[in-house]
PDB file of N, CA and C in Angstrom:
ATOM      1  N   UNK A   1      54.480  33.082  60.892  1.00  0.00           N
ATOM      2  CA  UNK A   1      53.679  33.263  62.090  1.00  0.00           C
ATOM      3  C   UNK A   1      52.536  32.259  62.064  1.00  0.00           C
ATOM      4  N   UNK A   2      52.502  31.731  62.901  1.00  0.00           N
ATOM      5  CA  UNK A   2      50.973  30.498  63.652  1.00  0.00           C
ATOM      6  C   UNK A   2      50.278  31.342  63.161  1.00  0.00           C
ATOM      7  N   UNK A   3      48.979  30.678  63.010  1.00  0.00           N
ATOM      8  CA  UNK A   3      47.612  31.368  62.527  1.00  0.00           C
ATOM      9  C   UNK A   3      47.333  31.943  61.442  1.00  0.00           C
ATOM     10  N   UNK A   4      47.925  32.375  60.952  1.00  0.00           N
ATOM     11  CA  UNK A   4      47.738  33.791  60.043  1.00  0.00           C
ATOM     12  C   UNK A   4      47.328  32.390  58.665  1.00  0.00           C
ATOM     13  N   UNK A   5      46.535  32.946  57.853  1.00  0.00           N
ATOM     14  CA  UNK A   5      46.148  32.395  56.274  1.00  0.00           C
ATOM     15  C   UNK A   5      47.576  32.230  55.787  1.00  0.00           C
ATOM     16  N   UNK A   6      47.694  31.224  54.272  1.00  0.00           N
ATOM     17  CA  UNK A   6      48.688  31.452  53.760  1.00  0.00           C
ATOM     18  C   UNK A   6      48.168  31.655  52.392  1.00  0.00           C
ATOM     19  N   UNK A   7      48.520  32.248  51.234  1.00  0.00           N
ATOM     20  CA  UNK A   7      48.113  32.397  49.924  1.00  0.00           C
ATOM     21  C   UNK A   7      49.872  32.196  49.441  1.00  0.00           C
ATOM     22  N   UNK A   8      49.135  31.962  47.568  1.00  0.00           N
ATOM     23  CA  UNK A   8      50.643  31.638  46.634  1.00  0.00           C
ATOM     24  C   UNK A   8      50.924  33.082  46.102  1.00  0.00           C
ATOM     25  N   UNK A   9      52.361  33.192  45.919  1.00  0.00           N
ATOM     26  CA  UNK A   9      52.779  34.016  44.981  1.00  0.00           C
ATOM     27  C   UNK A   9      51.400  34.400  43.361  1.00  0.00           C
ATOM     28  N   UNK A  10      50.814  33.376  43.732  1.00  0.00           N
ATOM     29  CA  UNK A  10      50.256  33.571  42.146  1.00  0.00           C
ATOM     30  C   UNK A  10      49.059  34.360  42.820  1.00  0.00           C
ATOM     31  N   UNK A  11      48.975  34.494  43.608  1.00  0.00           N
ATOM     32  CA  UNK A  11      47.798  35.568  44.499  1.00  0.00           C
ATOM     33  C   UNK A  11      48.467  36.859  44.484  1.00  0.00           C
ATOM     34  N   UNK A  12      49.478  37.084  44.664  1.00  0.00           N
ATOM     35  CA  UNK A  12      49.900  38.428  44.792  1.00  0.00           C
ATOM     36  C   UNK A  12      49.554  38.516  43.248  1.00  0.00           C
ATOM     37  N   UNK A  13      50.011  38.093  42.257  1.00  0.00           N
ATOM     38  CA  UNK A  13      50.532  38.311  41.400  1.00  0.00           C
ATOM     39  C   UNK A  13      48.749  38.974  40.586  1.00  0.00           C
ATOM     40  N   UNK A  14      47.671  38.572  41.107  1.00  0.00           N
ATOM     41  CA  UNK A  14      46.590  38.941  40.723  1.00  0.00           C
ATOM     42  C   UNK A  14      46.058  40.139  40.964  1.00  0.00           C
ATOM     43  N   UNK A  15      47.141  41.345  42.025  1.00  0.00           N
ATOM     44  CA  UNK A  15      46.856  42.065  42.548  1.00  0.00           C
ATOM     45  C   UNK A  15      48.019  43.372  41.484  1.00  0.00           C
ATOM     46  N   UNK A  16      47.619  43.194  40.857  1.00  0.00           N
ATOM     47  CA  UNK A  16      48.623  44.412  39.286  1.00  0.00           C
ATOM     48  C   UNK A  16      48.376  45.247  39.010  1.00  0.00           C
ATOM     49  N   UNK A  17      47.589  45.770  39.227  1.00  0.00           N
ATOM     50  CA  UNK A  17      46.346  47.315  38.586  1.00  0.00           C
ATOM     51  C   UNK A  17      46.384  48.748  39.493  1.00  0.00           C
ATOM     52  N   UNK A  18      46.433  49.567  39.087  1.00  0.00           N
ATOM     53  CA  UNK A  18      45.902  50.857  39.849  1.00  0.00           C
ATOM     54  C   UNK A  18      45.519  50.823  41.316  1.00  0.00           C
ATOM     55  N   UNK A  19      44.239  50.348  41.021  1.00  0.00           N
ATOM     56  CA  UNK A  19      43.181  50.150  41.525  1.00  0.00           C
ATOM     57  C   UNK A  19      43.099  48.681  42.195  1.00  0.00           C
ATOM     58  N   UNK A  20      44.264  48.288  42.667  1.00  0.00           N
ATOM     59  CA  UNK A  20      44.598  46.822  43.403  1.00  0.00           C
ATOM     60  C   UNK A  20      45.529  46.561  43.148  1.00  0.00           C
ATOM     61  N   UNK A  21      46.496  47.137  44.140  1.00  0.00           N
ATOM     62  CA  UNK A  21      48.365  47.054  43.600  1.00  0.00           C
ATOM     63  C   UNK A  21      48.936  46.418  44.925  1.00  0.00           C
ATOM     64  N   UNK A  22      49.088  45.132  44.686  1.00  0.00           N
ATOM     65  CA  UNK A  22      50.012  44.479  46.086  1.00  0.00           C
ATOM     66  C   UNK A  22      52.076  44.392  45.718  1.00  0.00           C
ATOM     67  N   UNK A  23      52.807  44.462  46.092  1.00  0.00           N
ATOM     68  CA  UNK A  23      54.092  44.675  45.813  1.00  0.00           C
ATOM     69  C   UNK A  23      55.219  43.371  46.917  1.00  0.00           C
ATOM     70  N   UNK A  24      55.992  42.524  46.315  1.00  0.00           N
ATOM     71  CA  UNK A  24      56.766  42.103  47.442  1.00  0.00           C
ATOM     72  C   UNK A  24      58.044  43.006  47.607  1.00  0.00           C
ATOM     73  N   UNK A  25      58.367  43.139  48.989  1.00  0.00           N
ATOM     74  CA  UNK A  25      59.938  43.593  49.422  1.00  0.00           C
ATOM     75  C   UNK A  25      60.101  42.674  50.187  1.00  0.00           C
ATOM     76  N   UNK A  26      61.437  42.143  50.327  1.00  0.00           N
ATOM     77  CA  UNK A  26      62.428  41.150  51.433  1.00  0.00           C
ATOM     78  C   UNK A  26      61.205  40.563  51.689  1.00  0.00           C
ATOM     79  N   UNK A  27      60.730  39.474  50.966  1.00  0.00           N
ATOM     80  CA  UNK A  27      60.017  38.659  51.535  1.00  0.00           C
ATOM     81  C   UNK A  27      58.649  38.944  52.121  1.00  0.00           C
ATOM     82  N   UNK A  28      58.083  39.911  52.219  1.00  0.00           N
ATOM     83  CA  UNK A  28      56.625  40.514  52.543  1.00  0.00           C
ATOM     84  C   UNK A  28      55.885  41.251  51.660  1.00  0.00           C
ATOM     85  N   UNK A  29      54.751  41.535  52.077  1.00  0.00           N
ATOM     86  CA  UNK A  29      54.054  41.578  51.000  1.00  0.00           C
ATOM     87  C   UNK A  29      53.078  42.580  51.061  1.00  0.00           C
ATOM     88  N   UNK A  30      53.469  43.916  50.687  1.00  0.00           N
ATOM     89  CA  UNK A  30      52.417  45.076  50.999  1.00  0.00           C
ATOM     90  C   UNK A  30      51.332  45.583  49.825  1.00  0.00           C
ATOM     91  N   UNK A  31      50.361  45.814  50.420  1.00  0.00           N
ATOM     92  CA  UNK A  31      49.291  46.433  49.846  1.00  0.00           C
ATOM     93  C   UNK A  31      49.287  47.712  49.557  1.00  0.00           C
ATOM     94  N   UNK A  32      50.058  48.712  48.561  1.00  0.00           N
ATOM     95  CA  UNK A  32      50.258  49.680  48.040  1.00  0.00           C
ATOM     96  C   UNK A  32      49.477  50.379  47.826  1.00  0.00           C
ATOM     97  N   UNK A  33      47.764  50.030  47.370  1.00  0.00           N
ATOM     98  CA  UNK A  33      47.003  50.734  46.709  1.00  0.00           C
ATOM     99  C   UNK A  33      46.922  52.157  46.867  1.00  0.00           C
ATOM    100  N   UNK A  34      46.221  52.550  48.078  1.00  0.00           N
ATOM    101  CA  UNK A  34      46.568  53.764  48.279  1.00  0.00           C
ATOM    102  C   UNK A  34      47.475  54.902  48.481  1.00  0.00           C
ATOM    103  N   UNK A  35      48.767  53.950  48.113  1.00  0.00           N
ATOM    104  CA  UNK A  35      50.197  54.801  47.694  1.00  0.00           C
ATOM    105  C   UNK A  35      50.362  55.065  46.518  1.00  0.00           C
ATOM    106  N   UNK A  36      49.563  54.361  45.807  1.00  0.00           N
ATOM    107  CA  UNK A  36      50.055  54.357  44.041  1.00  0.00           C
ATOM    108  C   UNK A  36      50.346  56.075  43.347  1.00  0.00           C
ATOM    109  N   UNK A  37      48.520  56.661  44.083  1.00  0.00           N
ATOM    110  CA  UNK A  37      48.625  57.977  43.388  1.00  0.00           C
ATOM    111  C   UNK A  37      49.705  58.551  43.984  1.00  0.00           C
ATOM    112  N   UNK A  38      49.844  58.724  45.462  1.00  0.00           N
ATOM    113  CA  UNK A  38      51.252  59.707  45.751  1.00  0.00           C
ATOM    114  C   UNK A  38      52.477  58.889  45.516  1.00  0.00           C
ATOM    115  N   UNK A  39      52.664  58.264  44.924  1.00  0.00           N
ATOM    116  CA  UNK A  39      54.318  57.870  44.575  1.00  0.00           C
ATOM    117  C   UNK A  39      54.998  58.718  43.943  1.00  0.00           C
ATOM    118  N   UNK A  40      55.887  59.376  44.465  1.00  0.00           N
ATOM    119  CA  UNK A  40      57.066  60.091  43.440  1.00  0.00           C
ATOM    120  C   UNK A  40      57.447  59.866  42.334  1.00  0.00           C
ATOM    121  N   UNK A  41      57.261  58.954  42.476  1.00  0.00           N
ATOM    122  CA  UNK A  41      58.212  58.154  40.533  1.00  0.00           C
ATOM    123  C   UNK A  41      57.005  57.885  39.636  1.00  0.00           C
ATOM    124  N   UNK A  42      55.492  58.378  40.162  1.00  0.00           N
ATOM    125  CA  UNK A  42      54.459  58.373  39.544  1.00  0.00           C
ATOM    126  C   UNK A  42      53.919  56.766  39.388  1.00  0.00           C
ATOM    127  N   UNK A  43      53.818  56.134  38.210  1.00  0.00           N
ATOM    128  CA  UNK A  43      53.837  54.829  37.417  1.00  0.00           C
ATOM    129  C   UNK A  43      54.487  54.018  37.992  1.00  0.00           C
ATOM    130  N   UNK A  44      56.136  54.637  37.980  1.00  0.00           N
ATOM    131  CA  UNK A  44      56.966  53.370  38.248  1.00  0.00           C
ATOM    132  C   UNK A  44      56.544  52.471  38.958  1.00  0.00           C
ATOM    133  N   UNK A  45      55.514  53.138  40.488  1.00  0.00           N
ATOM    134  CA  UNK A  45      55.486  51.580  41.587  1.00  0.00           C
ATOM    135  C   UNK A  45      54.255  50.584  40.322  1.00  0.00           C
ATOM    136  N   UNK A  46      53.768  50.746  39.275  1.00  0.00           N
ATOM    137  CA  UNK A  46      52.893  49.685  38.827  1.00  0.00           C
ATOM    138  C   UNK A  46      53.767  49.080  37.955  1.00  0.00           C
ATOM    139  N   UNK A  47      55.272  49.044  37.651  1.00  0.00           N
ATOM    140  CA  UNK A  47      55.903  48.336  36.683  1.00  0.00           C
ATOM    141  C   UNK A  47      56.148  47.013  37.728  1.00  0.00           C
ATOM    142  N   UNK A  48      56.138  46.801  38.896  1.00  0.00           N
ATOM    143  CA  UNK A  48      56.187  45.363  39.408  1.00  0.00           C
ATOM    144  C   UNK A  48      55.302  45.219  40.442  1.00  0.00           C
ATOM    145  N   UNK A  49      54.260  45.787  39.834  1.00  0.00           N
ATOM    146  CA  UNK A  49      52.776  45.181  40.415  1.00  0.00           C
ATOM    147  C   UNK A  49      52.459  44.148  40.465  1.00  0.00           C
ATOM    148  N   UNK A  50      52.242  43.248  42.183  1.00  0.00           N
ATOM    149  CA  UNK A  50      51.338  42.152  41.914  1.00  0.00           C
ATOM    150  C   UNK A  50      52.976  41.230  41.492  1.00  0.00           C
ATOM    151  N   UNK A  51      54.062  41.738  41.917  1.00  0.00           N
ATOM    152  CA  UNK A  51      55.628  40.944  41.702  1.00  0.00           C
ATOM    153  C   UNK A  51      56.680  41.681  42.791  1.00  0.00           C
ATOM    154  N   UNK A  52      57.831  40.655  42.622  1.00  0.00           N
ATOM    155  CA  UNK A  52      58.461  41.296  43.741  1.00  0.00           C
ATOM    156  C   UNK A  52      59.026  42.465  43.249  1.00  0.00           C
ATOM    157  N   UNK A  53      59.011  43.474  44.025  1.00  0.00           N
ATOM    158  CA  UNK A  53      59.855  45.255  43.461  1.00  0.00           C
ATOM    159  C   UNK A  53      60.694  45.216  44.533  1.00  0.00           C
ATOM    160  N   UNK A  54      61.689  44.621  45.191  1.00  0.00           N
ATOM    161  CA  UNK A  54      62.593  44.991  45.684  1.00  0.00           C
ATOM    162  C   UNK A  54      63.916  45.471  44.868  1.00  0.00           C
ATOM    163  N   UNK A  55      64.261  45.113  43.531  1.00  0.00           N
ATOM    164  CA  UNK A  55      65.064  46.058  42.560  1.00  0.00           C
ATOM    165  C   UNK A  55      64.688  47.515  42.425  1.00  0.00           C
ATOM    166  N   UNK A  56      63.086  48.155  42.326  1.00  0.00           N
ATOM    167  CA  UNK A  56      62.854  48.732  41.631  1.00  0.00           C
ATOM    168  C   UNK A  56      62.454  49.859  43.431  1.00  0.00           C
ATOM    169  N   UNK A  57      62.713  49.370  44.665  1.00  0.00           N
ATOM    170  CA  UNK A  57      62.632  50.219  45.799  1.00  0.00           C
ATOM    171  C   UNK A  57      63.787  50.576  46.415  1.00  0.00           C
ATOM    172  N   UNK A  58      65.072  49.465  46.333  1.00  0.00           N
ATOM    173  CA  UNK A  58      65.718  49.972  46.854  1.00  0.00           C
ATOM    174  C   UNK A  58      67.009  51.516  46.103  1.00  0.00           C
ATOM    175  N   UNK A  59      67.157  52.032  46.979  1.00  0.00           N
ATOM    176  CA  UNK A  59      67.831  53.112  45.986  1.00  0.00           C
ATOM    177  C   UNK A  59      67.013  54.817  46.483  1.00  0.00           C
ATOM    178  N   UNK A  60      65.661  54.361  46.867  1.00  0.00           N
ATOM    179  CA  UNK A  60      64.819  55.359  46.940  1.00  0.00           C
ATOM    180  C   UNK A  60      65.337  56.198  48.658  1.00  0.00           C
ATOM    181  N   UNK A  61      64.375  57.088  48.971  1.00  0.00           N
ATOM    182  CA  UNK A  61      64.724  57.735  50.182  1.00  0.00           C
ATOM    183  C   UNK A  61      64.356  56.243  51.310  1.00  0.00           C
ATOM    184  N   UNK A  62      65.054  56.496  52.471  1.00  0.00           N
ATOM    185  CA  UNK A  62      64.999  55.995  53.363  1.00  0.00           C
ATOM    186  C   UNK A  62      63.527  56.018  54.122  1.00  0.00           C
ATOM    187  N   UNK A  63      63.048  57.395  53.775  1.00  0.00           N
ATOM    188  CA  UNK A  63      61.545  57.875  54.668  1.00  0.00           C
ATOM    189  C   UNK A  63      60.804  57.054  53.517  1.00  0.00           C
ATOM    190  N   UNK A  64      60.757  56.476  52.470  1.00  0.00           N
ATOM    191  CA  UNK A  64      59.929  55.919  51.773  1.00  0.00           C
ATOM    192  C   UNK A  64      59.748  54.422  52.400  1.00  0.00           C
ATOM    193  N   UNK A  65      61.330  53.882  52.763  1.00  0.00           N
ATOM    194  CA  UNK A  65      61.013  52.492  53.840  1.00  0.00           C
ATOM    195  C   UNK A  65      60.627  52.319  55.171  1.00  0.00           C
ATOM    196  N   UNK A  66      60.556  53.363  55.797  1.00  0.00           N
ATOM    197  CA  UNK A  66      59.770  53.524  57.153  1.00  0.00           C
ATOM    198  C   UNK A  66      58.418  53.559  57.073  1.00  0.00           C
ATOM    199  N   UNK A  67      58.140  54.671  55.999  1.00  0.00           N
ATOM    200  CA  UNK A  67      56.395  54.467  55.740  1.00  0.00           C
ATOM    201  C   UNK A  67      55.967  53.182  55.330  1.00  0.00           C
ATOM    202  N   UNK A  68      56.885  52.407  54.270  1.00  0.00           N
ATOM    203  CA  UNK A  68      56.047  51.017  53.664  1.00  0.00           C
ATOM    204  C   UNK A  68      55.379  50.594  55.057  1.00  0.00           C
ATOM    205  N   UNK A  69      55.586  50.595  56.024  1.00  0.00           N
ATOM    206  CA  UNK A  69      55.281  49.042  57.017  1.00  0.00           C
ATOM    207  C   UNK A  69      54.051  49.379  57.183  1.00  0.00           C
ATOM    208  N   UNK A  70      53.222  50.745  57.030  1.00  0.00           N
ATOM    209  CA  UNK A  70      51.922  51.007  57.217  1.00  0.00           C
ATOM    210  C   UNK A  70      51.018  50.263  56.024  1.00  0.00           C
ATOM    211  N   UNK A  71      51.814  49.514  54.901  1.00  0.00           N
ATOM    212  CA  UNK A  71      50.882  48.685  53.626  1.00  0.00           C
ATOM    213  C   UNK A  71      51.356  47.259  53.855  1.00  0.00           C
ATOM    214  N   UNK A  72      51.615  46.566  55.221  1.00  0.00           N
ATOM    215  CA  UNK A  72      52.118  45.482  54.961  1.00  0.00           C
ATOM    216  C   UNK A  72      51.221  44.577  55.084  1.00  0.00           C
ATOM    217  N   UNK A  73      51.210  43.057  54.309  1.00  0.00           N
ATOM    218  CA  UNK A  73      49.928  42.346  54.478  1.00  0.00           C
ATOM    219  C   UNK A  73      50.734  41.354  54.797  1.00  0.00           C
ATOM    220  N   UNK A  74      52.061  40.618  53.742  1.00  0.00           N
ATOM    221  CA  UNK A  74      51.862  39.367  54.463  1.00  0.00           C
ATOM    222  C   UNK A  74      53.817  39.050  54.370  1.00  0.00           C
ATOM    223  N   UNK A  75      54.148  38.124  55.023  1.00  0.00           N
ATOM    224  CA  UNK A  75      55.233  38.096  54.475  1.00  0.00           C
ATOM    225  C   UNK A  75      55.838  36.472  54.155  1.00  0.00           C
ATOM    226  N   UNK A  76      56.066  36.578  52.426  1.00  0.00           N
ATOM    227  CA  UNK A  76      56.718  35.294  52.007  1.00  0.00           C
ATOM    228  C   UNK A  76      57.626  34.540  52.778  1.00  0.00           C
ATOM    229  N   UNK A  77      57.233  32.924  52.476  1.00  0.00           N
ATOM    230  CA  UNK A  77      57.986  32.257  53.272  1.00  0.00           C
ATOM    231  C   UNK A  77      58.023  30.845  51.916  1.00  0.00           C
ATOM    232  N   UNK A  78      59.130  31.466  50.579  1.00  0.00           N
ATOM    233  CA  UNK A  78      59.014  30.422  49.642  1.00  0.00           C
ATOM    234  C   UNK A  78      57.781  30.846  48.791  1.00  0.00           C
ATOM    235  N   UNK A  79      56.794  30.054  48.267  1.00  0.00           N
ATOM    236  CA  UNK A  79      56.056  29.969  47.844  1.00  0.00           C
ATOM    237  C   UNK A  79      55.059  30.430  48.005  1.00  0.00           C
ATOM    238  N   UNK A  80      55.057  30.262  49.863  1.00  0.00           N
ATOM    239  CA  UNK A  80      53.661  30.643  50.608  1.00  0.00           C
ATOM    240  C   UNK A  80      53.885  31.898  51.239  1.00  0.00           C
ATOM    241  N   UNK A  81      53.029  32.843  51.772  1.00  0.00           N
ATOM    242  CA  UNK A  81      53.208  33.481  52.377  1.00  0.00           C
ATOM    243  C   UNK A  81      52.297  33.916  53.389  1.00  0.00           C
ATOM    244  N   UNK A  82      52.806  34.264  54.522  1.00  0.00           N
ATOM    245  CA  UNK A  82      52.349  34.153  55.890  1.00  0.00           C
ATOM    246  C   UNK A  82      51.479  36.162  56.311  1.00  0.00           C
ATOM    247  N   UNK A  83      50.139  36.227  56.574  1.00  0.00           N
ATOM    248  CA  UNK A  83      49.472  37.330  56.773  1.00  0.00           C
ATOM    249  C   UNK A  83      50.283  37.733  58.253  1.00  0.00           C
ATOM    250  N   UNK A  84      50.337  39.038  57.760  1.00  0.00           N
ATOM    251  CA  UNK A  84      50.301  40.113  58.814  1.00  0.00           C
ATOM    252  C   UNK A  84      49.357  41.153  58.812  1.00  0.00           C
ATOM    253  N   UNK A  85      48.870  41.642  60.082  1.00  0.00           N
ATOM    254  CA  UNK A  85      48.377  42.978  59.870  1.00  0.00           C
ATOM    255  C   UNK A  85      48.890  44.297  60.051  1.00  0.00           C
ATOM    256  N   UNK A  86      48.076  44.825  59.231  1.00  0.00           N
ATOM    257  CA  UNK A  86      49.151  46.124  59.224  1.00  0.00           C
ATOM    258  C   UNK A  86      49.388  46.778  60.167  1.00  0.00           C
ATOM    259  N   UNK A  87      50.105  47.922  60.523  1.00  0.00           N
ATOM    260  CA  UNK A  87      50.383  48.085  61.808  1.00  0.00           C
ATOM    261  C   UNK A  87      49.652  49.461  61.524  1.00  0.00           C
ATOM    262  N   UNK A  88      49.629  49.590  63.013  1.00  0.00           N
ATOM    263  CA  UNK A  88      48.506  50.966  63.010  1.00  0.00           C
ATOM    264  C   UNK A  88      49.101  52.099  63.321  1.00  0.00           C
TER     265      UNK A  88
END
């Protein structure tokens, strides 16, 4: 998308912690944080914190991929990746 900032993979990748957990799926790039505590699988969403977790999402309920789009920030394009805002 025109306009939007672009940041590197190595930006997500700074985002790993609890307390600042960004995640890629198919190429985009959501801001999890405030999903971390209610995740079902507890931990699991911080084993590919701040990396892509599309291995480690798909498989899960379907209502878990409808909600992601409410943490979405940006979506990869290669290297770079292109901001979105989240949807409201």
């Amino acid at each position: 998308m025109l306009g939007f900032p672009k940041v590197l993979k190595t930006e997500v990748s700074l985002h790993n912690k609890r307390t600042d957990c960004w995640i890629i799926i198919k190429d985009k790039v959501y801001d999890v944080t405030s999903y971390v505590e209610e995740h079902p699988g507890g931990d699991a969403i911080l084993v590919h914190a701040g990396d892509d977790s599309i291995e480690g999402f798909f498989g899960y309920a379907s209502s878990t991929k409808t909600r992601l789009n409410l943490f979405i920030l940006h979506s990869n394009k290669g290297d770079e990746m292109s901001f979105f805002p989240k949807e409201e």
